[in-house]
Protein backbone atom coordinates (compact mmCIF):
# COMPACT_ATOMS: atom_id res chain seq x y z
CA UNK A 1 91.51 68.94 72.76
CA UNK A 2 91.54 72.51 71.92
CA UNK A 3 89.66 75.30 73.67
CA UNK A 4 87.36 75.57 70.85
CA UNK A 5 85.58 72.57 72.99
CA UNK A 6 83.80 73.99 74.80
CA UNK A 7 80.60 71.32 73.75
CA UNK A 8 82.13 68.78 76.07
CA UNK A 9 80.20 68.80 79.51
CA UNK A 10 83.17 66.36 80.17
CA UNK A 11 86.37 64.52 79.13
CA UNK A 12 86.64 61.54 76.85
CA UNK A 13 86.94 58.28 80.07
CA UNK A 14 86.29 54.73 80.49
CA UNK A 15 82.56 54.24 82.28
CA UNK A 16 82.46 54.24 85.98
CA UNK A 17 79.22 52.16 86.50
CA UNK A 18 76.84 50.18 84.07
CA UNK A 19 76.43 47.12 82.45
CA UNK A 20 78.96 46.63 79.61
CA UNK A 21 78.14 43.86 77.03
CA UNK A 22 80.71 41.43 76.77
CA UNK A 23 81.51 39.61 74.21
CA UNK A 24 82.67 35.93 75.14
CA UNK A 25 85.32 35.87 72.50
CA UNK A 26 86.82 39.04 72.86
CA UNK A 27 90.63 39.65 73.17
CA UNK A 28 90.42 43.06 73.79
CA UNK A 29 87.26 45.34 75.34
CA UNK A 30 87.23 48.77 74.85
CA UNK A 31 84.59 51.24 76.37
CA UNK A 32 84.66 55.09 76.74
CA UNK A 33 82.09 57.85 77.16
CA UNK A 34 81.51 61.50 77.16
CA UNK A 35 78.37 63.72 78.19
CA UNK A 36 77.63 66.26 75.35
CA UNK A 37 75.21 69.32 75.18
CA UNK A 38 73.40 67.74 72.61
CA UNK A 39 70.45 66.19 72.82
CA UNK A 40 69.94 62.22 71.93
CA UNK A 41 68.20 62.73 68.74
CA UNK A 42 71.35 65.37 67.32
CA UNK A 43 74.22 62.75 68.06
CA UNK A 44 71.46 59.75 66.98
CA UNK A 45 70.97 61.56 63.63
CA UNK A 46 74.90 62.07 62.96
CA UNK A 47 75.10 58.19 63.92
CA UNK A 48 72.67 56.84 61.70
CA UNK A 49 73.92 59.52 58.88
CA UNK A 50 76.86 57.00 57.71
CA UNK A 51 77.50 58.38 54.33
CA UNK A 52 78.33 61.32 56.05
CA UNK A 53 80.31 59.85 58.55
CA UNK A 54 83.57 61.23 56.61
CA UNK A 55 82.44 64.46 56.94
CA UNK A 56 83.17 64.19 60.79
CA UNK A 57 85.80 61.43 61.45
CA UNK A 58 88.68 62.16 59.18
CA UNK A 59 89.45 58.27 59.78
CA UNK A 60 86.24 57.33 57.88
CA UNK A 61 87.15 57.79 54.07
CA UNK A 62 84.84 55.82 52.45
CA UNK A 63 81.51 54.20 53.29
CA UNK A 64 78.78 52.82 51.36
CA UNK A 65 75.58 51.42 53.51
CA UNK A 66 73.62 48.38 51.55
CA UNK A 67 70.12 48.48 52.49
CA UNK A 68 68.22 50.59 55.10
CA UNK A 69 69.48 51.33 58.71
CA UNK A 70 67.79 47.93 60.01
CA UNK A 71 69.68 44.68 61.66
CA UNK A 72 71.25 43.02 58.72
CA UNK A 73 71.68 45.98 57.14
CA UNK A 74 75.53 45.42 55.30
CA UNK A 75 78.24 48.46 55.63
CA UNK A 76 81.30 48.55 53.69
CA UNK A 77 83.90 51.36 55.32
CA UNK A 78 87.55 52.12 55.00
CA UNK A 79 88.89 53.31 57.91
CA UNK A 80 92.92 54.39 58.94
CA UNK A 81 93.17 52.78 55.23
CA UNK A 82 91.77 49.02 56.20
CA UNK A 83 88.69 47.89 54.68
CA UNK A 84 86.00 46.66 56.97
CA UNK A 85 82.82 44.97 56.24
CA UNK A 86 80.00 45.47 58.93
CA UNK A 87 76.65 44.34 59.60
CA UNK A 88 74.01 46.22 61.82
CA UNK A 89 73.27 43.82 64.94
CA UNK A 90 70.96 46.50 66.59
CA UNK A 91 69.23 49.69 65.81
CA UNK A 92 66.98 51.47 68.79
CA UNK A 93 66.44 55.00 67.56
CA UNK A 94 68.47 57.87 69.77
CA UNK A 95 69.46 54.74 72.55
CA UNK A 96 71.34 52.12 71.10
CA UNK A 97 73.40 51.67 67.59
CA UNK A 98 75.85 48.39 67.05
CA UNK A 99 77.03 46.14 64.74
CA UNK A 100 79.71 43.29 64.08
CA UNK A 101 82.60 43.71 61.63
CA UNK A 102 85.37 41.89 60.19
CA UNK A 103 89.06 43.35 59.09
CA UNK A 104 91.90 41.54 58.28
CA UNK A 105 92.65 39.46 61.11
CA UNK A 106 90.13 41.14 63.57
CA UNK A 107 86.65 40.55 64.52
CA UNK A 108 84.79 43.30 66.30
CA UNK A 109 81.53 44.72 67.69
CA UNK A 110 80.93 48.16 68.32
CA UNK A 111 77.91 49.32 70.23
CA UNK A 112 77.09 53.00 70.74
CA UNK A 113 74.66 53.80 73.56
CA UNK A 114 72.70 56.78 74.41
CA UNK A 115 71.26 58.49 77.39
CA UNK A 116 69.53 61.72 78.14
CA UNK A 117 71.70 62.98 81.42
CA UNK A 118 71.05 66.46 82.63
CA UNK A 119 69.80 68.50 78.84
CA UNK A 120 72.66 66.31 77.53
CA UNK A 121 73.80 63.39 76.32
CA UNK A 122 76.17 60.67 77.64
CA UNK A 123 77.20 59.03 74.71
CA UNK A 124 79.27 55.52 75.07
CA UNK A 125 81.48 53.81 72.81
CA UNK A 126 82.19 50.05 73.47
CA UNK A 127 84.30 47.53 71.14
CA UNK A 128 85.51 43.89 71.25
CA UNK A 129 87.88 43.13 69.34
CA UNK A 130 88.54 39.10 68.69
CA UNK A 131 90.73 37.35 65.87
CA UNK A 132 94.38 36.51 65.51
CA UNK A 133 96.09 40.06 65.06
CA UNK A 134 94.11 41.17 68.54
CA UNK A 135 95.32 37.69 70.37
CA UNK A 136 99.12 38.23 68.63
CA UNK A 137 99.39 42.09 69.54
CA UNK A 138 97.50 42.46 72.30
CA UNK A 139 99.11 45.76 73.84
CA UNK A 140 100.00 47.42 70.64
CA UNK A 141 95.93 46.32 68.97
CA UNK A 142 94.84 47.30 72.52
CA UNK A 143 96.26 50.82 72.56
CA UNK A 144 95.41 51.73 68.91
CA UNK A 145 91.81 50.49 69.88
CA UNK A 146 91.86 52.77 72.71
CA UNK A 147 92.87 55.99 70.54
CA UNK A 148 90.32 55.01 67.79
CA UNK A 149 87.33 54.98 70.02
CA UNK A 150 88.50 58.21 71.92
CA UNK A 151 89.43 59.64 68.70
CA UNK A 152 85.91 58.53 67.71
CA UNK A 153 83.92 60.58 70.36
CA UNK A 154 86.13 63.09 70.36
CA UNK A 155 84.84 63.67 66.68
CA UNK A 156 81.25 62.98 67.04
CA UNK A 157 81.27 65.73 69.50
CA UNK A 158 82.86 68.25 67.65
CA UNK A 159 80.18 67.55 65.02
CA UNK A 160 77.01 67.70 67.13
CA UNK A 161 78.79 71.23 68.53
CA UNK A 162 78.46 72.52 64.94
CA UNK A 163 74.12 71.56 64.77
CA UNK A 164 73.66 72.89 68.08
């Protein structure tokens, strides 16, 4: 991370404490947080923004939401160039964003949670990955989970620094 990040009240790490939800088929878990000086509803309004998710994560280069941001709700994304087709599982305004997703060989959920900490935010990021390519390539699927989801925060809090 550059200097110029200054927004984070701390570093990109795996939670210390707190219920994680598991999911029973998973291969792989991944789960990371950050506190940002942002407030819930600023990083809740970039995460509910999808179409303009490319306009922060570089990864993210095309999108297209069907419906309204509600459970069922179908996404369509291309992300590191593999297509992905999401559904919304769970939508609590500025506390708790996830859906499921399926890739070529991978089945995921991703759950972003929110919490008002201090006049900031501690933002988590947890995935479970299941499917044949996570159960084949566990350590290499693991690891490029691992940098997506960093990568991920990393991003979203360079964009709430810039509606601060």
């Amino acid at each position: 991370m550059s200097e110029a990040n200054d927004f984070y009240l701390g570093r990109v790490t795996a939670p210390s404490s707190g219920q994680i939800e598991i999911e029973t088929n998973a291969v792989i878990t991944v789960s990371r947080q950050v506190q940002v000086a942002s407030s819930p509803e600023a990083i809740w309004g970039l995460l509910i923004n999808f179409a303009k998710w490319p306009d922060w994560n570089s990864k993210v280069t095309k999108i297209k939401v069907y419906g309204e941001n509600c459970p069922g709700t179908v996404i369509r994304w291309k992300i590191d160039h593999v297509k992905i087709k999401s559904v919304l599982q769970s939508v609590v305004p500025c506390k708790k964003l996830s859906w499921s997703g399926k890739a070529i060989g991978i089945k995921a959920i991703h759950t972003y949670q929110l919490k008002e900490a201090n006049y900031a935010t501690l933002v988590e990021s947890t995935v479970h990955w299941s499917g044949i390519l996570p159960k084949l390539l566990t350590r290499h699927m693991k690891k490029r989970l691992e940098e997506s989801v960093s990568y991920g925060l990393e991003s979203l809090c360079r964009a709430s620094a810039e509606i601060v």
